[in-house]
C-alpha atoms as a PDB file:
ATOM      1  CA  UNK A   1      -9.397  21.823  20.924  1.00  0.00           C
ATOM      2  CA  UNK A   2     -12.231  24.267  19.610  1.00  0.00           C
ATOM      3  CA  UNK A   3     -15.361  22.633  18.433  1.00  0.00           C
ATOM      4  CA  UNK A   4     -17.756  25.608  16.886  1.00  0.00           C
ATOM      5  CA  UNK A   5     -21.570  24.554  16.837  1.00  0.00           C
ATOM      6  CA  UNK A   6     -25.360  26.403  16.228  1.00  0.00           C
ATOM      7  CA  UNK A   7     -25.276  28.047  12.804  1.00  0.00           C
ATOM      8  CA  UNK A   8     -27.957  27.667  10.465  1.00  0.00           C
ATOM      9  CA  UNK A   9     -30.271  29.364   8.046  1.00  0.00           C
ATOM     10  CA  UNK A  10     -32.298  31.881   9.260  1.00  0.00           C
ATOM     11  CA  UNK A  11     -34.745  34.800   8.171  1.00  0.00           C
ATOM     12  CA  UNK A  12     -33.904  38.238   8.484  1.00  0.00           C
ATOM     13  CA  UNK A  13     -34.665  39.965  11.907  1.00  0.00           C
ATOM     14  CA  UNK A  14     -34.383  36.170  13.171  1.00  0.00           C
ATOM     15  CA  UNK A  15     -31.673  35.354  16.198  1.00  0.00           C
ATOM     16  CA  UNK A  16     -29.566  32.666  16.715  1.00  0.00           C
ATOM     17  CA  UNK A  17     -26.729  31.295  18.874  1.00  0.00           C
ATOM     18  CA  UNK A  18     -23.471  30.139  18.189  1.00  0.00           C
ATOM     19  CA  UNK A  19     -21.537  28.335  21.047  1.00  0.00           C
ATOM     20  CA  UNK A  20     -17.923  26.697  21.076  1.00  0.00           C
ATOM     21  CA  UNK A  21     -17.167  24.116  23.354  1.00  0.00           C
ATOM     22  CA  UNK A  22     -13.478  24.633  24.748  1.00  0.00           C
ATOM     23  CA  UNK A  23     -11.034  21.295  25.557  1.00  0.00           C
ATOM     24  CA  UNK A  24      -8.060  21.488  27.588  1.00  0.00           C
ATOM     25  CA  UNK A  25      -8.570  25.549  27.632  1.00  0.00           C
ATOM     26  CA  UNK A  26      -9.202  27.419  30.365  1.00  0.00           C
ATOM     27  CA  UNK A  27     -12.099  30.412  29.910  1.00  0.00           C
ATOM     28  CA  UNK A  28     -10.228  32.905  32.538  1.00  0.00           C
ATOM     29  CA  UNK A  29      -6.647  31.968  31.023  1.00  0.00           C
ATOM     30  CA  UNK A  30      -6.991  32.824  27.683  1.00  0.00           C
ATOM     31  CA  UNK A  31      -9.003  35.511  25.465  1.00  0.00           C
ATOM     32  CA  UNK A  32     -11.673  34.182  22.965  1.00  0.00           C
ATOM     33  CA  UNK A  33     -12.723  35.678  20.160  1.00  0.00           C
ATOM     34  CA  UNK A  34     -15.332  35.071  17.256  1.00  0.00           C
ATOM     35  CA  UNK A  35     -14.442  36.088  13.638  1.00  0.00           C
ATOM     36  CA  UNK A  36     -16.202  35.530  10.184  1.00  0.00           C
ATOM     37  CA  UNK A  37     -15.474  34.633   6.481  1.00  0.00           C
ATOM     38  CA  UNK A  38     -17.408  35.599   3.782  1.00  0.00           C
ATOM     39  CA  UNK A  39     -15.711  33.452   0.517  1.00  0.00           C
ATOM     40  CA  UNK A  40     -13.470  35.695  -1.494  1.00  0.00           C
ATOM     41  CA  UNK A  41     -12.876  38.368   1.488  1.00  0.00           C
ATOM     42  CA  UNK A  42     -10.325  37.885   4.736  1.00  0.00           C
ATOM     43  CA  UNK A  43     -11.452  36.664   7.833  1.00  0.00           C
ATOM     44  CA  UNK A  44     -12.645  39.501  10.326  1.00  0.00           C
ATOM     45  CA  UNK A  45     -13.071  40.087  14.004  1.00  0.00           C
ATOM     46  CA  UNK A  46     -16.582  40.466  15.227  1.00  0.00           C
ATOM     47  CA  UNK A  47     -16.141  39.861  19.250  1.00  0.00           C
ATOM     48  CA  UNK A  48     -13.448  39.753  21.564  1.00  0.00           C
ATOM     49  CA  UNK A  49     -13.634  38.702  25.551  1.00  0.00           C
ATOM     50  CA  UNK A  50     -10.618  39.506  27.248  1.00  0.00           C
ATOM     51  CA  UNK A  51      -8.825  37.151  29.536  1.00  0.00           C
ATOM     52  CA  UNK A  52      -9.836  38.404  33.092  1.00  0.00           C
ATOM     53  CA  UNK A  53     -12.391  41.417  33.346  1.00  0.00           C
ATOM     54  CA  UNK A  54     -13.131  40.316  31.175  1.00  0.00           C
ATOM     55  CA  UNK A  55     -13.761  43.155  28.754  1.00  0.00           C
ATOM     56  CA  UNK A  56     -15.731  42.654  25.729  1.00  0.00           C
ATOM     57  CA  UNK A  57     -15.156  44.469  22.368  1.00  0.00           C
ATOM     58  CA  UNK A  58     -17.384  44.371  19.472  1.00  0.00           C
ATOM     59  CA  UNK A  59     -16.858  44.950  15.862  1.00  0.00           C
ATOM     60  CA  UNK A  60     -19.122  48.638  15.051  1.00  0.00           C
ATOM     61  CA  UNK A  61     -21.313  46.431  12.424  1.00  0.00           C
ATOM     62  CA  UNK A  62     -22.039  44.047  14.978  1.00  0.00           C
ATOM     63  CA  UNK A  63     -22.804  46.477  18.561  1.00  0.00           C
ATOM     64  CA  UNK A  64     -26.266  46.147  20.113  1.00  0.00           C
ATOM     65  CA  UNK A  65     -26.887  43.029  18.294  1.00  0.00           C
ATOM     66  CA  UNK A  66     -24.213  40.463  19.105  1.00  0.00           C
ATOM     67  CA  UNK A  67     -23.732  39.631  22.565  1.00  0.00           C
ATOM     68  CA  UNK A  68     -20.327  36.756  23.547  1.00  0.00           C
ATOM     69  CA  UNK A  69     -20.603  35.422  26.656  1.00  0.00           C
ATOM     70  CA  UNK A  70     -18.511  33.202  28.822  1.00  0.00           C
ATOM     71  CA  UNK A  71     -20.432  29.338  30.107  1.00  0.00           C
ATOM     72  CA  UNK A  72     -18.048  28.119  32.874  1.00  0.00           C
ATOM     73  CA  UNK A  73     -20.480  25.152  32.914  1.00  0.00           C
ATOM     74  CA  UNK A  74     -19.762  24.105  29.609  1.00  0.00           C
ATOM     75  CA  UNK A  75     -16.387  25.519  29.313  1.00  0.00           C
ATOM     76  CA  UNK A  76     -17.636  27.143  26.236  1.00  0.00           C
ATOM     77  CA  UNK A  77     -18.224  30.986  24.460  1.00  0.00           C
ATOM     78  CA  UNK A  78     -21.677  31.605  23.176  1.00  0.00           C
ATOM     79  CA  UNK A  79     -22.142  34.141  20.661  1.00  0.00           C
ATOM     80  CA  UNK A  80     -25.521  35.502  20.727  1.00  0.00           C
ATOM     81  CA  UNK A  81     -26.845  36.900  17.476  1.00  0.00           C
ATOM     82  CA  UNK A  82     -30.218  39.114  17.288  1.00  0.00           C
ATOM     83  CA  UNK A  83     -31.806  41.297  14.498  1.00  0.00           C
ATOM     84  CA  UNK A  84     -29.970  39.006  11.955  1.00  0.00           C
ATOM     85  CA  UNK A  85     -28.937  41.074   8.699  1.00  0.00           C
ATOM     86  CA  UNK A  86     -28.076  39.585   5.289  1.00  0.00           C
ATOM     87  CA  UNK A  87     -25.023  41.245   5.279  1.00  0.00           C
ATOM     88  CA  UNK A  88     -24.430  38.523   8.752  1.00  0.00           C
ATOM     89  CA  UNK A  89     -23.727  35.714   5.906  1.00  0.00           C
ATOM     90  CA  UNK A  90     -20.731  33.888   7.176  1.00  0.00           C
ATOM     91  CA  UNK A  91     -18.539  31.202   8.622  1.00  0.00           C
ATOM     92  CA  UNK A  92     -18.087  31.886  11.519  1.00  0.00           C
ATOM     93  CA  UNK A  93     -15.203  30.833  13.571  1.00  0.00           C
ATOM     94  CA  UNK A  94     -14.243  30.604  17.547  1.00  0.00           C
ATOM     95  CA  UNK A  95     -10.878  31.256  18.887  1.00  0.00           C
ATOM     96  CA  UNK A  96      -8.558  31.617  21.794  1.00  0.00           C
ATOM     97  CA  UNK A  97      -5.045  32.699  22.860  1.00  0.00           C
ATOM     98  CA  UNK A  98      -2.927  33.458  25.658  1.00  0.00           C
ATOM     99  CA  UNK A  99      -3.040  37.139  24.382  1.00  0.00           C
ATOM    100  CA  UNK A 100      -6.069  39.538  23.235  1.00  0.00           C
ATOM    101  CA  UNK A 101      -6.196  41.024  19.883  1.00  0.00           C
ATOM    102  CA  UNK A 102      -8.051  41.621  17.135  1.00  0.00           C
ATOM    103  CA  UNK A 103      -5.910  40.047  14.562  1.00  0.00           C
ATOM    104  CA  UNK A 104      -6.276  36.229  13.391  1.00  0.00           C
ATOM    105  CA  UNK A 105      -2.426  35.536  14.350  1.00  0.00           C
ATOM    106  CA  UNK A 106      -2.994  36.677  18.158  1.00  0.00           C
ATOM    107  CA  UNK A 107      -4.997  33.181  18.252  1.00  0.00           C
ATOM    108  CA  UNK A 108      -3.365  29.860  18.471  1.00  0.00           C
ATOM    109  CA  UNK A 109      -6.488  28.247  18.888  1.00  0.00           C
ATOM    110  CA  UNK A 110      -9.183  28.086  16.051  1.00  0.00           C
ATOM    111  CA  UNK A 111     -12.343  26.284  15.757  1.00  0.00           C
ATOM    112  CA  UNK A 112     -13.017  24.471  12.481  1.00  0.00           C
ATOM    113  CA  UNK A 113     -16.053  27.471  11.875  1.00  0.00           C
ATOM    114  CA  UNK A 114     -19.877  27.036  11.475  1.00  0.00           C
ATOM    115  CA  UNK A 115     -21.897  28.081   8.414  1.00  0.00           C
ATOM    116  CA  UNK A 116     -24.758  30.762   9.147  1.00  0.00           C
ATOM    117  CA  UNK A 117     -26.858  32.317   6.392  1.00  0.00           C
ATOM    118  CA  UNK A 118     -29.351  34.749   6.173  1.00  0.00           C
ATOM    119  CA  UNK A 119     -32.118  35.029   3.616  1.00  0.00           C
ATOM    120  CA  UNK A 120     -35.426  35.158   3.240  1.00  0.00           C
END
């Protein structure tokens, strides 16, 4: 079970983190992944952490400013979000597989998504 957590409201140029705490998953046997959904548009990739490497990729919007991270403590992903845009507005949702991919249907686990907006 996924459990998504930390979005908010926040100013432009503002940071924030996202986190997803991970139950009965294991971080090293499964890839995560964050994606967003703005309504009226398809869900998109933003960050992908493969299983072991790990490797990271990053949607090109998103490089230098979004960080995902692995917390073996918590057994959770944070998503670290800096030099927020506008454009950021989104759910935003956690997820995890047995494979790495950058298409929703590689996951079979999804987090239930947390709102995070972006105005001034």
């Amino acid at each position: 079970q996924l459990q998504a957590y930390g979005g908010g409201h926040v100013q432009p140029g503002g940071s924030l983190t996202l986190s997803c705490a991970m139950s009965g998953i294991t971080l090293d046997g499964h890839a995560q992944a964050w994606f967003r959904q703005v309504p009226g548009k398809e869900r998109e990739w933003v960050a992908v952490l493969s299983k072991s490497d790990p490797s990271k990729f990053y949607k090109d919007s998103v490089k230098g400013r979004f960080t995902m991270s692995r917390d073996y403590t918590k057994n959770a992903v944070h998503l670290q979000i800096n030099n927020l845009k506008p454009e950021d507005t989104a759910v935003y949702f956690c997820a995890a597989g047995r494979f790495v991919g950058l298409l929703e249907n590689v996951y079979e686990y999804w987090g239930q998504g947390t709102l995070v907006t972006v105005s001034s």
